[in-house]
C-alpha atoms as a PDB file:
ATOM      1  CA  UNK A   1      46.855  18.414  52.590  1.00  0.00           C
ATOM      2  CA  UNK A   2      45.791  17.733  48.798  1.00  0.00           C
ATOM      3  CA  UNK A   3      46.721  20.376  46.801  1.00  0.00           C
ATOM      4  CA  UNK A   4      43.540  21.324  44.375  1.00  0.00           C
ATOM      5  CA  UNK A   5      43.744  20.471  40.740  1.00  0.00           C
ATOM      6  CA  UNK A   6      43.684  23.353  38.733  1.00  0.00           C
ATOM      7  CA  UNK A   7      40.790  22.848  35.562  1.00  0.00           C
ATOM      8  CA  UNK A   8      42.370  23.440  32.438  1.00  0.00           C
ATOM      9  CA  UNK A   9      43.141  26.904  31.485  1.00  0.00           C
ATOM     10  CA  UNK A  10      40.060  28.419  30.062  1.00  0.00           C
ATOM     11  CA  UNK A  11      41.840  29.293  26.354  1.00  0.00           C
ATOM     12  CA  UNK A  12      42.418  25.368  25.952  1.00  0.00           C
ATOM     13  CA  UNK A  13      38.727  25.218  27.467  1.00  0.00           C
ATOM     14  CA  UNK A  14      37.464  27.695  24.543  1.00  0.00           C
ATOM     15  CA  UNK A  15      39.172  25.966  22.046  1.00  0.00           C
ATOM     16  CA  UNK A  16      37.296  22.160  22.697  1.00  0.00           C
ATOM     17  CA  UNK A  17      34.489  23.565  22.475  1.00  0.00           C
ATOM     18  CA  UNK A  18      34.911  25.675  19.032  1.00  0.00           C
ATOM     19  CA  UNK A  19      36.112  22.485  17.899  1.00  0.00           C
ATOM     20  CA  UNK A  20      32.783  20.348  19.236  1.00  0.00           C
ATOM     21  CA  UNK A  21      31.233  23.562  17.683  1.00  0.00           C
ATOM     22  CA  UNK A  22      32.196  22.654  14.104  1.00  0.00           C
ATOM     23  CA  UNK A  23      31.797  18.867  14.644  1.00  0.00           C
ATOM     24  CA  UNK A  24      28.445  18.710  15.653  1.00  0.00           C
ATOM     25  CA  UNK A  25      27.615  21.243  12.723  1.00  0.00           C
ATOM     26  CA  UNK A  26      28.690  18.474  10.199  1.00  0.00           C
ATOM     27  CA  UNK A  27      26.464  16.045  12.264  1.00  0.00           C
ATOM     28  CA  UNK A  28      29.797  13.276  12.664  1.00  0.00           C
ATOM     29  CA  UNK A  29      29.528  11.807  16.028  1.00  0.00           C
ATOM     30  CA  UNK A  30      32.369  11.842  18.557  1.00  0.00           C
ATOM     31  CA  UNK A  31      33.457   8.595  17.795  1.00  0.00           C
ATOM     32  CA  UNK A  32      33.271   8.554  13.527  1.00  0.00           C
ATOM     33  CA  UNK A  33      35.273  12.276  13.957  1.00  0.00           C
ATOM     34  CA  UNK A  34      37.737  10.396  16.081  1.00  0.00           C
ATOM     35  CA  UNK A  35      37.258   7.147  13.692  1.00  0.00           C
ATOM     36  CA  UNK A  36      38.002   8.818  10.678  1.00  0.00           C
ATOM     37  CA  UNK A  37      41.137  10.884  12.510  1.00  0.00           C
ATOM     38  CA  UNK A  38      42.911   7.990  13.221  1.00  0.00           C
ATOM     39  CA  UNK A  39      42.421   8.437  17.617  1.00  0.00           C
ATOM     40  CA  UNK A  40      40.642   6.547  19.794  1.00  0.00           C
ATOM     41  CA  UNK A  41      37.352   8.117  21.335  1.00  0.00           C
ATOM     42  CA  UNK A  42      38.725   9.203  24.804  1.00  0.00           C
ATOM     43  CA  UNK A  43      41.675  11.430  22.936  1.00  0.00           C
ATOM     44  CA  UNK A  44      38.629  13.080  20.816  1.00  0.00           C
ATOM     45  CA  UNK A  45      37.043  13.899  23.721  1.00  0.00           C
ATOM     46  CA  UNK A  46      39.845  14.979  25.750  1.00  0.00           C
ATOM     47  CA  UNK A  47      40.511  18.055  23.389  1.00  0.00           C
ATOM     48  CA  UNK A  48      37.067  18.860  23.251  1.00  0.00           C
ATOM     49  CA  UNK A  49      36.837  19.089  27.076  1.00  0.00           C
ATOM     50  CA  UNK A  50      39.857  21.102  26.929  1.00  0.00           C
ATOM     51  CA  UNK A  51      42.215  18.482  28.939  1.00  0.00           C
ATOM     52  CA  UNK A  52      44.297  17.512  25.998  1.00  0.00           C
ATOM     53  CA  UNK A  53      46.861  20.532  24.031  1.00  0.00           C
ATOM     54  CA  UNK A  54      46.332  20.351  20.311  1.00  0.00           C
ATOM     55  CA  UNK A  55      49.014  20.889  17.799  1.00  0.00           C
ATOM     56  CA  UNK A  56      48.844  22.739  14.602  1.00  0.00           C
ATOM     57  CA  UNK A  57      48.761  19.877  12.449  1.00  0.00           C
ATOM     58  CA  UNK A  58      46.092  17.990  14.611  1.00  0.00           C
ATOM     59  CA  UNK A  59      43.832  21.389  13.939  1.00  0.00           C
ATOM     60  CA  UNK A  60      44.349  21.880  10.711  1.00  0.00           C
ATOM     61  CA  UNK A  61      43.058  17.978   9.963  1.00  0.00           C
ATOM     62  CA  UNK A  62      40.370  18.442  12.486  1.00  0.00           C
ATOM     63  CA  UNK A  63      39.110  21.443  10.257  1.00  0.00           C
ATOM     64  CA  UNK A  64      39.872  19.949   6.921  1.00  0.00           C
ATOM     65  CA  UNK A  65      37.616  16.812   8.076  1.00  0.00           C
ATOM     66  CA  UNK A  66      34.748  19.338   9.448  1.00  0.00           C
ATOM     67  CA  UNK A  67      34.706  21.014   6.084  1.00  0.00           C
ATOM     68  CA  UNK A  68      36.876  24.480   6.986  1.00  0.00           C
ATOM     69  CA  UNK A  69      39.779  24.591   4.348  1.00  0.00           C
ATOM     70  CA  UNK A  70      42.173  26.840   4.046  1.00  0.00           C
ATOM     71  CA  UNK A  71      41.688  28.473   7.367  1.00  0.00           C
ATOM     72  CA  UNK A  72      45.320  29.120   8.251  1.00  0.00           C
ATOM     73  CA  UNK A  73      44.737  31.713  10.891  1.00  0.00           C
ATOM     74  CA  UNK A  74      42.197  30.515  12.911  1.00  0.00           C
ATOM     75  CA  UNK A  75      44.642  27.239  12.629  1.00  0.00           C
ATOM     76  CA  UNK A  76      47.525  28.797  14.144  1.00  0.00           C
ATOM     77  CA  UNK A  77      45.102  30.768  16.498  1.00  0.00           C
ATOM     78  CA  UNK A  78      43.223  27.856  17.644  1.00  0.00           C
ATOM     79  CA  UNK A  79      46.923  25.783  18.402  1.00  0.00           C
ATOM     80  CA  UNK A  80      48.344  28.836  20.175  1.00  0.00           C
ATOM     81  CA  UNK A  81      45.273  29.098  22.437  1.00  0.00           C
ATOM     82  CA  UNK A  82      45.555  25.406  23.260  1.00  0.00           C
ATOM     83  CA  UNK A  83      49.058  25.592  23.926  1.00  0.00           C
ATOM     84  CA  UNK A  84      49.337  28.385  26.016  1.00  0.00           C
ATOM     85  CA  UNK A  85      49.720  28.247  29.999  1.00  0.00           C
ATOM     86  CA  UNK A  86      47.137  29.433  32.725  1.00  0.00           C
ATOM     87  CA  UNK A  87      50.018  31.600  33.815  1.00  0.00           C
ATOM     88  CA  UNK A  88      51.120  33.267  30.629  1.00  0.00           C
ATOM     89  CA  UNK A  89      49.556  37.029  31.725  1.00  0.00           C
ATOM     90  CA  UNK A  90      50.402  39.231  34.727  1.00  0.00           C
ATOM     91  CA  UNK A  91      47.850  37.218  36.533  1.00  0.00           C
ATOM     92  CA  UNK A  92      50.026  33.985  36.758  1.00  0.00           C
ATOM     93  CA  UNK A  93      50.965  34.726  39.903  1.00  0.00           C
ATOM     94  CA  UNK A  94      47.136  34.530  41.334  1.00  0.00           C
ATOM     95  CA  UNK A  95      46.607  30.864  39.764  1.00  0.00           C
ATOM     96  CA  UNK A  96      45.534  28.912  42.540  1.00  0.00           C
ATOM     97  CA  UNK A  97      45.523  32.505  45.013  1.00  0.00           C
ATOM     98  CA  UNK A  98      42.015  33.519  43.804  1.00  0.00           C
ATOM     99  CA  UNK A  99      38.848  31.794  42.346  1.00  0.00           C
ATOM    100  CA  UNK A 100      39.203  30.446  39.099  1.00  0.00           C
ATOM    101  CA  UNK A 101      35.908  32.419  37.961  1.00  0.00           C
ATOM    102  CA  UNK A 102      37.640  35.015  38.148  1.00  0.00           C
ATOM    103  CA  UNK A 103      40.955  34.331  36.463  1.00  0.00           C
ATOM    104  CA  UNK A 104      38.661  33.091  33.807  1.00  0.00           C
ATOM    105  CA  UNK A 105      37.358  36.301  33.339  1.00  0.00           C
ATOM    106  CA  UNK A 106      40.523  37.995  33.685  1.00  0.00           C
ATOM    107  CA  UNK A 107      41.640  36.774  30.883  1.00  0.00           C
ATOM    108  CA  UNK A 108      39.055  36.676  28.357  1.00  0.00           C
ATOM    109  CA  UNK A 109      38.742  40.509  28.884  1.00  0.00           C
ATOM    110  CA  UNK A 110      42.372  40.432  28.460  1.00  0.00           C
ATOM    111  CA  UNK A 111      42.211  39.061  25.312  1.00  0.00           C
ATOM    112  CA  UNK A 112      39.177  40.683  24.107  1.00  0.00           C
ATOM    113  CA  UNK A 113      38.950  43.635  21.460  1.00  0.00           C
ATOM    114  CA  UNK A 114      35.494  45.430  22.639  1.00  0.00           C
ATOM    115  CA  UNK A 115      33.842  45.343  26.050  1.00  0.00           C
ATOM    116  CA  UNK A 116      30.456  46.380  26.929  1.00  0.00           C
ATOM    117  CA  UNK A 117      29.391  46.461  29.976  1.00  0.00           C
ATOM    118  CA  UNK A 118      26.404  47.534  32.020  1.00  0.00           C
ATOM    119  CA  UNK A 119      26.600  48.242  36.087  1.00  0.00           C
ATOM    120  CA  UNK A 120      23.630  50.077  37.692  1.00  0.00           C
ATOM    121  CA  UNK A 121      24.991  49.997  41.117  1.00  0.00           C
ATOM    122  CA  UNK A 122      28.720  51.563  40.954  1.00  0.00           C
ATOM    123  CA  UNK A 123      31.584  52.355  38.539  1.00  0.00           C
ATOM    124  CA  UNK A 124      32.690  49.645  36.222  1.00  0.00           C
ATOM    125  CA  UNK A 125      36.179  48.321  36.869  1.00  0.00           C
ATOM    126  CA  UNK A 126      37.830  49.266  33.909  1.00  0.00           C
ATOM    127  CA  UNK A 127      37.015  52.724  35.051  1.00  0.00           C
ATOM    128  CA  UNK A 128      38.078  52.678  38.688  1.00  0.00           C
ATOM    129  CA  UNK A 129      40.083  54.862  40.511  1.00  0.00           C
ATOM    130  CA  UNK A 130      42.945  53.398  43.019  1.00  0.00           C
ATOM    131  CA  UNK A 131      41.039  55.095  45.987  1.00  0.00           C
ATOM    132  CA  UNK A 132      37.683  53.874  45.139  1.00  0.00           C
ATOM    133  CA  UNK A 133      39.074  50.295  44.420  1.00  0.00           C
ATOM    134  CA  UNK A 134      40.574  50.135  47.842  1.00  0.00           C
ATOM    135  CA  UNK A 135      37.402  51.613  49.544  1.00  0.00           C
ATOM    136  CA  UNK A 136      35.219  49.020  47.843  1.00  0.00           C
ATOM    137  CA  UNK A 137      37.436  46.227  48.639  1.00  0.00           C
ATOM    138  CA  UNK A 138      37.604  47.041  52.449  1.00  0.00           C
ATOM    139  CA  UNK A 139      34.307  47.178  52.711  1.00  0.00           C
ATOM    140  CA  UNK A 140      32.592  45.132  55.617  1.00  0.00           C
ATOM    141  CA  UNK A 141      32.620  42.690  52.485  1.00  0.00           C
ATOM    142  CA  UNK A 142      36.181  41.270  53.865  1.00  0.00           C
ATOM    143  CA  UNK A 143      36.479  42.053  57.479  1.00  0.00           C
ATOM    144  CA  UNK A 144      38.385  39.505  58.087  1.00  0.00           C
ATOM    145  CA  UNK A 145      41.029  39.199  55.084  1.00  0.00           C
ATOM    146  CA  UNK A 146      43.388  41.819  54.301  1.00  0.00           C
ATOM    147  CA  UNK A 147      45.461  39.687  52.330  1.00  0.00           C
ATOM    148  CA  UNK A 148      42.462  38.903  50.383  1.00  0.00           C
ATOM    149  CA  UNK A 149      41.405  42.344  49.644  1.00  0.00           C
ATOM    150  CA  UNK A 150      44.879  43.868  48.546  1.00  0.00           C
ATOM    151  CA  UNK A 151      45.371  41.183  46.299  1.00  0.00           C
ATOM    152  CA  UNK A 152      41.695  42.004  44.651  1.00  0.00           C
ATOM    153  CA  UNK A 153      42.390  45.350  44.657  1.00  0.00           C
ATOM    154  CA  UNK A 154      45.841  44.541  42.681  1.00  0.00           C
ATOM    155  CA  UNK A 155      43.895  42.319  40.230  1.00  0.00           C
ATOM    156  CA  UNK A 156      41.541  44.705  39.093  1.00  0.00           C
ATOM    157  CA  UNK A 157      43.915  47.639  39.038  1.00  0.00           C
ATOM    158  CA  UNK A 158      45.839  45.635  36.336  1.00  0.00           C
ATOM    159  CA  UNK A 159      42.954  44.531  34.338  1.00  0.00           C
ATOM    160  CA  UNK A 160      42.816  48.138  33.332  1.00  0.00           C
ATOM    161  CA  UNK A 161      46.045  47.377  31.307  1.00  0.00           C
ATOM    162  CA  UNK A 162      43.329  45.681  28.185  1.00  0.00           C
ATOM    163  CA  UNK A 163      42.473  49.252  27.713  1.00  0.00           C
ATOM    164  CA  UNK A 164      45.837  50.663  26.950  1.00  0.00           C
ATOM    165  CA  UNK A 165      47.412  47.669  24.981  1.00  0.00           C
ATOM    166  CA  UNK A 166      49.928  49.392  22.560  1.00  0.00           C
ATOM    167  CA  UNK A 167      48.722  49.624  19.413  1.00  0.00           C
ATOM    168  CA  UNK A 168      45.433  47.360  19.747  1.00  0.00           C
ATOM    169  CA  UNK A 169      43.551  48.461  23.024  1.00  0.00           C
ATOM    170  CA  UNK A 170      40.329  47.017  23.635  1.00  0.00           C
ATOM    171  CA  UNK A 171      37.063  49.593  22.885  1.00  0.00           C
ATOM    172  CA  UNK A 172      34.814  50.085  26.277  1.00  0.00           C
ATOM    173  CA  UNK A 173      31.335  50.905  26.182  1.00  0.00           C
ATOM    174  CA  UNK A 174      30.584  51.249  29.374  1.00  0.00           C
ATOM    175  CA  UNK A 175      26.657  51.825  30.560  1.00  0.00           C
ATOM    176  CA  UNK A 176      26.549  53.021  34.592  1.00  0.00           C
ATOM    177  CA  UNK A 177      23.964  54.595  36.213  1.00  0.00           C
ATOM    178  CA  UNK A 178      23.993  58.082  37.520  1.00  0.00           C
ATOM    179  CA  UNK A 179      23.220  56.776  40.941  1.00  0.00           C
ATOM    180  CA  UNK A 180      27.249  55.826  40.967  1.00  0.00           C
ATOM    181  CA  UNK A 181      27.995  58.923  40.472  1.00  0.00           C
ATOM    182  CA  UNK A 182      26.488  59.722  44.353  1.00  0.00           C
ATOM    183  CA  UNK A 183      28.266  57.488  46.238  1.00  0.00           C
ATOM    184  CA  UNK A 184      30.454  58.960  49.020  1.00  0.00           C
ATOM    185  CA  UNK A 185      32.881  57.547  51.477  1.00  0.00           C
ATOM    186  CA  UNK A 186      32.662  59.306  54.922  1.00  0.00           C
ATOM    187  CA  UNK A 187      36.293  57.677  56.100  1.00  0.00           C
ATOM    188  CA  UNK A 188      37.597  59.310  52.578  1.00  0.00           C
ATOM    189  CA  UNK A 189      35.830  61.896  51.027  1.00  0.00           C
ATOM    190  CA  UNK A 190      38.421  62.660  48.561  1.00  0.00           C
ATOM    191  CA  UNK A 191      37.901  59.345  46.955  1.00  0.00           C
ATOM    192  CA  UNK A 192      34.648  60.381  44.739  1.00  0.00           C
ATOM    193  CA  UNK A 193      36.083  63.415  43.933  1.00  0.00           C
ATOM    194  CA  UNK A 194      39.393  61.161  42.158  1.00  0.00           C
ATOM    195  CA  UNK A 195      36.952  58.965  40.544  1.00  0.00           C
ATOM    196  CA  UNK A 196      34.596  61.502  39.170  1.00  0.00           C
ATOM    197  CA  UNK A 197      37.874  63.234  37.628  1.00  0.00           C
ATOM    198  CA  UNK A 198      39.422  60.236  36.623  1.00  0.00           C
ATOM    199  CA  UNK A 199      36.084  59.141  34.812  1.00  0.00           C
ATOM    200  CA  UNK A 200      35.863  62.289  32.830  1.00  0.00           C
ATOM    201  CA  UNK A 201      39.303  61.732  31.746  1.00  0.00           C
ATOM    202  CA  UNK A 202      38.471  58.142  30.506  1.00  0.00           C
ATOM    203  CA  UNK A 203      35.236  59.765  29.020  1.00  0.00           C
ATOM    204  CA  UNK A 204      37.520  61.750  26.597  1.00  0.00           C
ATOM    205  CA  UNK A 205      39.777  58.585  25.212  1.00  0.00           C
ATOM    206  CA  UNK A 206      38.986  57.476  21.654  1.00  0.00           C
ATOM    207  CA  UNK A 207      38.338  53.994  22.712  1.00  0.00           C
ATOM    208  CA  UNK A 208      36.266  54.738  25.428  1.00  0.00           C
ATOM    209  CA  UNK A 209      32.674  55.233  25.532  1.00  0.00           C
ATOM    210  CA  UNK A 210      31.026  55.883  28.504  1.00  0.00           C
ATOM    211  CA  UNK A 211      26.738  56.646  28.950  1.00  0.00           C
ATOM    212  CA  UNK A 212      25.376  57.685  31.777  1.00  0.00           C
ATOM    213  CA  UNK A 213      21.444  56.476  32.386  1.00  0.00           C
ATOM    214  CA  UNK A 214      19.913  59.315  34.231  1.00  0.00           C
ATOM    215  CA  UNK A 215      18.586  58.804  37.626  1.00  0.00           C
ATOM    216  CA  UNK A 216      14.992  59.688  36.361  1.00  0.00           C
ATOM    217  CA  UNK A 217      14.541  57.511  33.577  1.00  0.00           C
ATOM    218  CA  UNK A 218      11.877  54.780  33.849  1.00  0.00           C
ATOM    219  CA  UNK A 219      12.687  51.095  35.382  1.00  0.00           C
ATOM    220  CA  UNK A 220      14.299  49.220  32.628  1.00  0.00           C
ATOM    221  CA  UNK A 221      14.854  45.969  32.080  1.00  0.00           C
ATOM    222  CA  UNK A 222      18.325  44.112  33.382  1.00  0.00           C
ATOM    223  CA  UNK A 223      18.470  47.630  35.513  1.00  0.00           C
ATOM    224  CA  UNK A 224      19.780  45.319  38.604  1.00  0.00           C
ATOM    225  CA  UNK A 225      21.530  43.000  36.532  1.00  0.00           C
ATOM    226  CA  UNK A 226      25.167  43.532  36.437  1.00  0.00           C
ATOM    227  CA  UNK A 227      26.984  42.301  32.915  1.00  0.00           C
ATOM    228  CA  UNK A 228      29.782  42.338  30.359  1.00  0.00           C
ATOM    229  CA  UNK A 229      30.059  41.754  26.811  1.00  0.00           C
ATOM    230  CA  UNK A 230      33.169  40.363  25.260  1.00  0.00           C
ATOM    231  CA  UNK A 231      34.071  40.336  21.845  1.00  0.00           C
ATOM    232  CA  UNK A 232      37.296  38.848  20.369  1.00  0.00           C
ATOM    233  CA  UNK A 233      38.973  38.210  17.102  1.00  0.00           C
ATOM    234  CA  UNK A 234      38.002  35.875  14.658  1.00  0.00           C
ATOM    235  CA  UNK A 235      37.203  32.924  15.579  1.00  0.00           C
ATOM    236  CA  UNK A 236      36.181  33.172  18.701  1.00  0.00           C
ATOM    237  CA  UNK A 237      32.542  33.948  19.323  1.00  0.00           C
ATOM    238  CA  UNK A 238      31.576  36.537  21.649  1.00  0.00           C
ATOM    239  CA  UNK A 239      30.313  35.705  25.364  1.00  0.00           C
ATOM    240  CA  UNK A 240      28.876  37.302  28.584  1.00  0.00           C
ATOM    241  CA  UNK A 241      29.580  37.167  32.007  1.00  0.00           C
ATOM    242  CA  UNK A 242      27.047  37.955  34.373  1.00  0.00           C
ATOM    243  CA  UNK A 243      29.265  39.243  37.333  1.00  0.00           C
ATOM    244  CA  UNK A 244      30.268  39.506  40.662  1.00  0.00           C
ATOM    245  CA  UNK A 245      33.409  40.579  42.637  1.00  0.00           C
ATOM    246  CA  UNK A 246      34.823  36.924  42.160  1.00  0.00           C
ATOM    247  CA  UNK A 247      33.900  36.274  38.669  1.00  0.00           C
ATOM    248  CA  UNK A 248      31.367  35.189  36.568  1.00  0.00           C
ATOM    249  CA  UNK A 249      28.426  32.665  35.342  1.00  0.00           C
ATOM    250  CA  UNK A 250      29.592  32.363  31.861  1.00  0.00           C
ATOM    251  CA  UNK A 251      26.820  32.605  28.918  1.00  0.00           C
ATOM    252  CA  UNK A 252      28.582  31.240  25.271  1.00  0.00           C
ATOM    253  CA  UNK A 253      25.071  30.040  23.487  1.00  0.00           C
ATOM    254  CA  UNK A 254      24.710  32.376  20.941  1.00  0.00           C
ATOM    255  CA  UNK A 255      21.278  32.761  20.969  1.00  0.00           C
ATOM    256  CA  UNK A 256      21.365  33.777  24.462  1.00  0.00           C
ATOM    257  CA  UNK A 257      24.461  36.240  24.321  1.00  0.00           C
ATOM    258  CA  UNK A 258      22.218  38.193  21.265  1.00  0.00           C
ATOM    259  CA  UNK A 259      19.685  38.412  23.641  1.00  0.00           C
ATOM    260  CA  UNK A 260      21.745  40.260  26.341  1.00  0.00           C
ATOM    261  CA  UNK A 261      23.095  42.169  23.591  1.00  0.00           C
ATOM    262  CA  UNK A 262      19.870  43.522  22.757  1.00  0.00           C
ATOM    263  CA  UNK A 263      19.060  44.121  26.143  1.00  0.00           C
ATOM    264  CA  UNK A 264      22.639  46.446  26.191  1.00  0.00           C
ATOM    265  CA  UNK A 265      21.511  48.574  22.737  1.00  0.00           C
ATOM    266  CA  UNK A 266      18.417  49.003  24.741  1.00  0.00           C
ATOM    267  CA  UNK A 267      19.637  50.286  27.832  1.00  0.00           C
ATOM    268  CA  UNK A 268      22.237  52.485  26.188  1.00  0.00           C
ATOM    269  CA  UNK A 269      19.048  54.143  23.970  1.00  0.00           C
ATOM    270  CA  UNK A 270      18.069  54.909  27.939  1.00  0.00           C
ATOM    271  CA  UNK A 271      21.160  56.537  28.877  1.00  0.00           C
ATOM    272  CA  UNK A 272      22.511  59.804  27.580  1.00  0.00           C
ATOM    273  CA  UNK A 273      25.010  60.169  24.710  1.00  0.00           C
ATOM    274  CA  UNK A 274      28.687  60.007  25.157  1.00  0.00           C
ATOM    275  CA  UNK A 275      29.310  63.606  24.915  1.00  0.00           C
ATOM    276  CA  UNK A 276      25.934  64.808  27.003  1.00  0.00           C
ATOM    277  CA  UNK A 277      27.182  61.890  29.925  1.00  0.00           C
ATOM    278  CA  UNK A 278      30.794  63.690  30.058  1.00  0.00           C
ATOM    279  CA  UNK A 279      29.257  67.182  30.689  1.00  0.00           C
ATOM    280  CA  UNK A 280      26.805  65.377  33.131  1.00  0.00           C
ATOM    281  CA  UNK A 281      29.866  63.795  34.998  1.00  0.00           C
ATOM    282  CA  UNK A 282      31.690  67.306  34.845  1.00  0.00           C
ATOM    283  CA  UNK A 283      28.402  68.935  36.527  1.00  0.00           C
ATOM    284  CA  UNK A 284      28.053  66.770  39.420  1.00  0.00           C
ATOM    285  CA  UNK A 285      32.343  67.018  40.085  1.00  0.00           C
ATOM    286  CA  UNK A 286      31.551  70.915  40.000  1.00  0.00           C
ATOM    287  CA  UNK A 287      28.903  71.233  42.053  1.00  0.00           C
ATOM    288  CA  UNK A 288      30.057  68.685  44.641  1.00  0.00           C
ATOM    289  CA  UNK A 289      33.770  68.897  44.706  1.00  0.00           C
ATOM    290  CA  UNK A 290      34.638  72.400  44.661  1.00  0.00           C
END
């Protein structure tokens, strides 16, 4: 059987396109950029596609020709990105195991430095408990596939390492509806009662911030919509993933990643403030876990 090809690795992706990004801004065509570069047409192309690697020095005249000079640190950003392997995290050893929507995501919210993210059905990820991760991955969502669902369960476990990154963990702002907060498992009833504990904890880290929308406030918009916001370091713009349990769709037009930003703000005006949703999360641990 013919083994799948494996797209290039979505840093190198990320990086082709910042690069098309600042081309297209000085109007040159593919062909004058790659004209006045010394490379034929296909190589230009190639790195903007994200098939070719990049050096440091190929960067560096790319930007000087585009009209960034001096830019020494998006430079050597830009080269390591383009250099480095699918399999560089802890998730190298699910390349090829799991979607590749999903290792995309995995690691752009590894490398991210502030997530927000909105979930009006359950508890975010980030924020899930080892009991309620395995309840909601053997769910009659994967009857059939075991293997499937520990190794899910595994991957998002470990995603929860972006949060606790010494020295530079990432800041959550997580929005989740109250109606999470009800959810009970009949073949484990002590697996609410770990995540309602485990999310006031999280509620009281510095670079955690967690708002709970009330179960009575009025239908707002994007309230079925599940997303996440990821911003980085300069110079990568920010982008959104609208999710699922295997990934992502991917939203990078900046237009349209403002939009869903607003849409956040105006959720999270909704919801109650950080310190009102940890005394709300307290009350309902209290008065159903005794």
């Amino acid at each position: 059987m013919t083994q799948k090809k494996l797209p290039p690795p979505v840093m190198r992706r990320r990086v082709g396109s910042l690069l098309r990004d600042y081309r297209e801004r000085t109007d040159l065509r593919p062909g004058a950029a790659a004209k006045r570069l010394g490379w034929d047409s296909t190589r230009q192309g190639r790195i903007e596609r994200g098939i070719y690697r990049v050096s440091e020095d190929d960067i560096s005249r790319m930007l000087e020709l585009y009209g960034i000079h001096g830019d020494e640190e998006a430079v050597r950003e830009l080269a390591a990105a383009s250099n480095e392997s699918a399999k560089a995290g802890w998730w190298g050893s699910y390349v090829g195991q799991v979607s590749d929507a999903l290792l995309d995501f995995v690691i752009l919210e590894s490398k991210s430095r502030k997530i927000r993210v909105q979930h009006p059905a359950i508890i975010p990820g980030l924020l899930q408990a080892p009991g309620y991760v395995r309840e909601i991955f053997n769910s009659p969502l994967h009857p059939d596939n075991r293997e499937l669902s520990d190794m899910l369960s595994a991957i998002r476990m470990a995603r929860q390492e972006v949060l606790h990154r010494p020295g530079n963990p990432a800041h959550l702002h997580a929005l989740i509806s109250e109606a999470a907060l009800l959810h009970r498992f009949p073949k484990a009833p002590g697996v609410m009662k770990e995540q309602l504990r485990k999310l006031a904890d999280d509620a009281g880290q510095s670079n955690i911030t967690i708002q709970i929308v009330p179960v009575d406030v009025p239908a707002y918009a994007a309230a079925n919509q599940t997303m996440t916001i990821l911003d980085f370091r300069r110079p990568w713009p920010p982008v959104v993933s609208i999710d699922s349990s295997l990934g992502g769709n991917f939203l990078e037009n900046p237009a349209e990643v403002d939009d869903l930003a607003v849409v956040f703000d105006k959720i999270a005006d909704l919801a109650l403030p950080a310190d009102e949703s940890r005394e709300r999360i307290n009350r309902h641990l209290e008065e159903n876990f005794q």
